[in-house]
Structures are given as C-alpha cells and as structure tokens.
N, C-alpha and C. Protein backbone atom coordinates (compact mmCIF):
# COMPACT_ATOMS: atom_id res chain seq x y z
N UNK A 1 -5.58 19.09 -4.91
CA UNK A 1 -6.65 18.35 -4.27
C UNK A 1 -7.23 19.21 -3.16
N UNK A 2 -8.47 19.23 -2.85
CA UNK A 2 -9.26 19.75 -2.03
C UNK A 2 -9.48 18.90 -0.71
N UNK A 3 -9.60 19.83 0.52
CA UNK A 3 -10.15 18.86 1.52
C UNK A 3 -11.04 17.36 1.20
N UNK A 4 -11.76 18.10 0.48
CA UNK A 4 -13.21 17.19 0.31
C UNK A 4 -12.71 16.05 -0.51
N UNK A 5 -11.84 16.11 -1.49
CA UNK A 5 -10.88 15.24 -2.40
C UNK A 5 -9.90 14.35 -1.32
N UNK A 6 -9.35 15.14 -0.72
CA UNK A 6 -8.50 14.22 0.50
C UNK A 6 -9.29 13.13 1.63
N UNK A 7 -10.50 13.93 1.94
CA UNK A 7 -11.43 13.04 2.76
C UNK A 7 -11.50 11.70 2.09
N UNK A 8 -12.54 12.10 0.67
CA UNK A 8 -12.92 11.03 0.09
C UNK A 8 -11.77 9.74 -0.07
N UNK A 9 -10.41 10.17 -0.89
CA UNK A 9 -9.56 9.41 -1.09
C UNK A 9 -8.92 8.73 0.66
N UNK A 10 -8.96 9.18 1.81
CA UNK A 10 -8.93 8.63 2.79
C UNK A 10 -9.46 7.46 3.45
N UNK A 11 -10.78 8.22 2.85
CA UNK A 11 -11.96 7.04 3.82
C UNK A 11 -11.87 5.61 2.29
N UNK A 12 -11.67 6.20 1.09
CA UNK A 12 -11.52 4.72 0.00
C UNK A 12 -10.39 3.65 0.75
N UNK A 13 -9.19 4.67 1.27
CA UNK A 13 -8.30 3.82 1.23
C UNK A 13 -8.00 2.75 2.70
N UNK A 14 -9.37 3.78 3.48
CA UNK A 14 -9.34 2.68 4.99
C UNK A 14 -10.12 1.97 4.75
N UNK A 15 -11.37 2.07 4.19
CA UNK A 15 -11.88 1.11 3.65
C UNK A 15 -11.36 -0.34 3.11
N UNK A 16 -10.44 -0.09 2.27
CA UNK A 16 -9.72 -1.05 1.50
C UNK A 16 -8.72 -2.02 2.41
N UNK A 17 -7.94 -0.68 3.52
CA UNK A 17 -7.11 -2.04 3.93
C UNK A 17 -8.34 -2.65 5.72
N UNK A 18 -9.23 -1.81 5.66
CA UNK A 18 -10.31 -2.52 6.19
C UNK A 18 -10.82 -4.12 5.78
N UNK A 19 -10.93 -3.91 4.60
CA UNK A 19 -11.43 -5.43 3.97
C UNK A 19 -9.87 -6.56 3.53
N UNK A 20 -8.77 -6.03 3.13
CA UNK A 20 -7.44 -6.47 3.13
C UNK A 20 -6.36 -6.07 3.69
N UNK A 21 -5.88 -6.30 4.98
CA UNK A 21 -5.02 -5.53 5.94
C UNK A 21 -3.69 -5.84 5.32
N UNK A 22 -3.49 -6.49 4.27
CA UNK A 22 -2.12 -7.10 3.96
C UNK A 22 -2.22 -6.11 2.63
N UNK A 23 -2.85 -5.21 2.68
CA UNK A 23 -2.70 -4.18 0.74
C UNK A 23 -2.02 -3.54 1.32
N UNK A 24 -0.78 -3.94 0.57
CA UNK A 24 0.74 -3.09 1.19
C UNK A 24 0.30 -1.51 0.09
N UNK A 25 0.12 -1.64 -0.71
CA UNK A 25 -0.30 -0.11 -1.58
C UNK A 25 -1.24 0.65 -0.98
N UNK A 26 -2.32 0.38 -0.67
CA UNK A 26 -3.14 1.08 -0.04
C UNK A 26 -2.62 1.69 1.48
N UNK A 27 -2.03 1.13 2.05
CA UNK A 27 -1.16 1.55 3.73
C UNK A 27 -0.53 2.59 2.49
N UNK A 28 0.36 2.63 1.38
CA UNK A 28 1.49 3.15 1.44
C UNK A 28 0.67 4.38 0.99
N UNK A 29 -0.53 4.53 -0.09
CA UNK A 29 -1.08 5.54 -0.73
C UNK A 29 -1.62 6.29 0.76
N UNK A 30 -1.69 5.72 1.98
CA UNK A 30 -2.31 6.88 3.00
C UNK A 30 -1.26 7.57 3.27
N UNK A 31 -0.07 6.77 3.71
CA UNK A 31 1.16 7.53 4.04
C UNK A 31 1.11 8.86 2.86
N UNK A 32 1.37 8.64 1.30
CA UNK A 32 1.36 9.10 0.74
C UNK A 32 0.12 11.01 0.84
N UNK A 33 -0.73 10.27 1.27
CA UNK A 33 -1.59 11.38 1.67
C UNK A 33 -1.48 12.39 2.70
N UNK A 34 -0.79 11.67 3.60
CA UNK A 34 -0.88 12.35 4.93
C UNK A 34 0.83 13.33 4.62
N UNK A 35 1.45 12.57 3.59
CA UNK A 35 2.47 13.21 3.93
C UNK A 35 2.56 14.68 2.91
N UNK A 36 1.33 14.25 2.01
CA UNK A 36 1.11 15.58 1.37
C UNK A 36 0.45 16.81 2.50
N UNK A 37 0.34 16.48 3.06
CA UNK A 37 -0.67 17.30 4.49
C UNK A 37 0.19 18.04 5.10
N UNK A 38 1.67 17.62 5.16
CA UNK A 38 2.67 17.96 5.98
C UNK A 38 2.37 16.74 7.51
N UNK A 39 1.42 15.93 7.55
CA UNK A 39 1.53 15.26 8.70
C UNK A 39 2.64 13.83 8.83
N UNK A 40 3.62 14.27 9.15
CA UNK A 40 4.77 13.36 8.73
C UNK A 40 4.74 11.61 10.02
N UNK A 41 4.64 12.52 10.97
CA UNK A 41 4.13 11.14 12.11
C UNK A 41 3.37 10.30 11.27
N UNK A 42 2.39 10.81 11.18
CA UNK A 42 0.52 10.00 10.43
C UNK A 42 1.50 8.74 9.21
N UNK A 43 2.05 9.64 8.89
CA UNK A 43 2.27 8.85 7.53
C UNK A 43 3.44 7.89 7.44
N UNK A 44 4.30 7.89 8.37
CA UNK A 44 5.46 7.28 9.20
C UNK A 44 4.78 6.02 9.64
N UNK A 45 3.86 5.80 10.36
CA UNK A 45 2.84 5.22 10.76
C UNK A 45 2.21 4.34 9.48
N UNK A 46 1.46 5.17 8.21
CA UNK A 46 0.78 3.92 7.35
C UNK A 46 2.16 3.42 6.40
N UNK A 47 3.22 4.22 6.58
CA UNK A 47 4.44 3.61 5.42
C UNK A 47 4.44 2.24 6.17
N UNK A 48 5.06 2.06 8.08
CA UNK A 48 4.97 1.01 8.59
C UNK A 48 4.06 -0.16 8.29
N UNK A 49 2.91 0.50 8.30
CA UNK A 49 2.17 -0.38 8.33
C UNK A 49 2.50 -1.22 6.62
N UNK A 50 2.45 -0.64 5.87
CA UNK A 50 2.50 -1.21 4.80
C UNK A 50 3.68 -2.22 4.43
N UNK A 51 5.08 -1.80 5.09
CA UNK A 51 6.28 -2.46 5.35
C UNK A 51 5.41 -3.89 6.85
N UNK A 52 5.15 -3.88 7.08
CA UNK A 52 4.22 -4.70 8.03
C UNK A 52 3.70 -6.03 7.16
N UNK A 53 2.48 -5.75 5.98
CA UNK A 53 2.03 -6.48 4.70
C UNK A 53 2.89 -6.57 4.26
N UNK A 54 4.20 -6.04 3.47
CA UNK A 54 5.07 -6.27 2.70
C UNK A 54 6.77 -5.90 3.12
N UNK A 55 7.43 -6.90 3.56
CA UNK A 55 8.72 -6.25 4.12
C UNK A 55 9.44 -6.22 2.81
N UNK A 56 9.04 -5.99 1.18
CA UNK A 56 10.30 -5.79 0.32
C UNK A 56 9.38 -4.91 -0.25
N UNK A 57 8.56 -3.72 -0.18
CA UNK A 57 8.43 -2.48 -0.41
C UNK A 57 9.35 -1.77 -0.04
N UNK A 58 10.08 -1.52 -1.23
CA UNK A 58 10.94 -0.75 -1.24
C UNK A 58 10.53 1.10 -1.00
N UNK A 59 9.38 1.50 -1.89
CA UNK A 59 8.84 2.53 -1.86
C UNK A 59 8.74 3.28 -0.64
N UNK A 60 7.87 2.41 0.20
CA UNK A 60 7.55 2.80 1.70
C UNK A 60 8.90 2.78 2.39
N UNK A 61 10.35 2.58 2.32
CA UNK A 61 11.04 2.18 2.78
C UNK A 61 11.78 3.50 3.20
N UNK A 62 11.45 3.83 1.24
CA UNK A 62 12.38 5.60 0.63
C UNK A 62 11.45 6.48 1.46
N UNK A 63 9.94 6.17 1.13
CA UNK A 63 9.01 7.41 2.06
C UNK A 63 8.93 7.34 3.40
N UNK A 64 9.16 6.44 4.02
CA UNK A 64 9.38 6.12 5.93
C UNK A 64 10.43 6.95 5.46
N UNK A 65 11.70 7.13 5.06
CA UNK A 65 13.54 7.90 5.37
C UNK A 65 12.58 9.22 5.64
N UNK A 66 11.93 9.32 4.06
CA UNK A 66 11.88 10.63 3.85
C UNK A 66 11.07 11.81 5.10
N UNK A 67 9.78 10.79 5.29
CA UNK A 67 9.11 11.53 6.28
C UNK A 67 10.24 12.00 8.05
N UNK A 68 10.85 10.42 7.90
CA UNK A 68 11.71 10.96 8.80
C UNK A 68 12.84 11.99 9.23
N UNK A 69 13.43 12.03 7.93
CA UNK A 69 14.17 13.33 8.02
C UNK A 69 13.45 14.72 8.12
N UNK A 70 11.96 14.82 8.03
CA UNK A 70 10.98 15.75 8.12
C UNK A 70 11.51 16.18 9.71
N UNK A 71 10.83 15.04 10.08
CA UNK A 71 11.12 14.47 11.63
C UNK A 71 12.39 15.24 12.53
N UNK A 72 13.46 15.09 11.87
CA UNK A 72 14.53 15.09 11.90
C UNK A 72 15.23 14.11 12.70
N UNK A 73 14.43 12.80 12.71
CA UNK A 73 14.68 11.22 13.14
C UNK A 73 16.10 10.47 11.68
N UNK A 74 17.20 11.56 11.76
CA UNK A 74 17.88 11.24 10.73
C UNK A 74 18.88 9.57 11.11
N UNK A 75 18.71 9.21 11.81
CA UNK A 75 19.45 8.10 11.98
C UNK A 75 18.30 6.55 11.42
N UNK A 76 17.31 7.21 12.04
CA UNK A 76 15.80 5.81 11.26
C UNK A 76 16.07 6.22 9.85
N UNK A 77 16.32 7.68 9.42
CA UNK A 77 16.00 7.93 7.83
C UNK A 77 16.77 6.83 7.52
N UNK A 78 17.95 7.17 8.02
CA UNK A 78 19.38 6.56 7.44
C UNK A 78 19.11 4.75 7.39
N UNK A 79 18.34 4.33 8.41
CA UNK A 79 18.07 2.71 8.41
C UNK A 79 17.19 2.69 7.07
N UNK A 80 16.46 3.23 7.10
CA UNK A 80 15.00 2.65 6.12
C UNK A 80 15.86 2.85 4.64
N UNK A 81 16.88 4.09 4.30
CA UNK A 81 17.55 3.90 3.32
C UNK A 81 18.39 2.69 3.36
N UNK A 82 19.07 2.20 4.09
CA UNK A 82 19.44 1.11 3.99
C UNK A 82 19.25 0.04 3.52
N UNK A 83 17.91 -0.12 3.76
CA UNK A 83 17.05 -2.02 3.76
C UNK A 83 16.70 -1.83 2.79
C-alpha cells in the first residue's frame, strides 16, 4: 500500500466511526493501519477504542498485547492476552 492508499483508507475509516462510534471493526481496522506504519501508540489507542464499542472483541484484545509488547508495556500485553 502506498501513502496515498493509506490516506484514503484512513480518512474511509474516520469517516465511518464518525457516523457510528460503536463500529467496533472500523476502530479496530485503524489500529490495524497504524500498526502497519510501525505507529504502535496510534493504534493502541483505536484497538481501545474499539474494545470501548465492543468489550468481547477478542481481535483487538490479541492486537492491543501485540502493539504493546512493541511498546515493551509487557505486563498490559500480558492483561489484554488474558481477557
């Protein structure tokens, strides 16, 4: 994917939880983006949010650990694997 590919798919997906703040997929597909970026905070941030709309997303649960061990926040990794 290209900058210009990442923009676009960004601004679709604020858009979206713009009009539905509870689209637990759309929070999780930004995380998903940002964490392709290497921006692991950013995306720590929309996994939450998406665990926020949905507390039994499991997905966002594995990608919050994961970004965190980026982090090297290995004790949150270790919670979010948990739940």
């Amino acid at each position: 994917m290209n900058q210009g590919d990442w923009m676009k798919a960004q601004k679709a997906l604020t858009n979206a939880v713009s009009i539905r703040p509870k689209y637990a997929a759309a929070w999780y597909m930004q995380g998903q983006l940002w964490e392709k970026q290497g921006k692991y905070t950013k995306a720590i941030e929309q996994y939450t949010q998406a665990l926020q709309a949905n507390d039994r997303y499991k997905e966002a649960y594995y990608a919050r650990g994961m970004a965190r061990i980026q982090l090297g926040e290995l004790a949150e990794a270790l919670e979010d694997f948990s739940t």
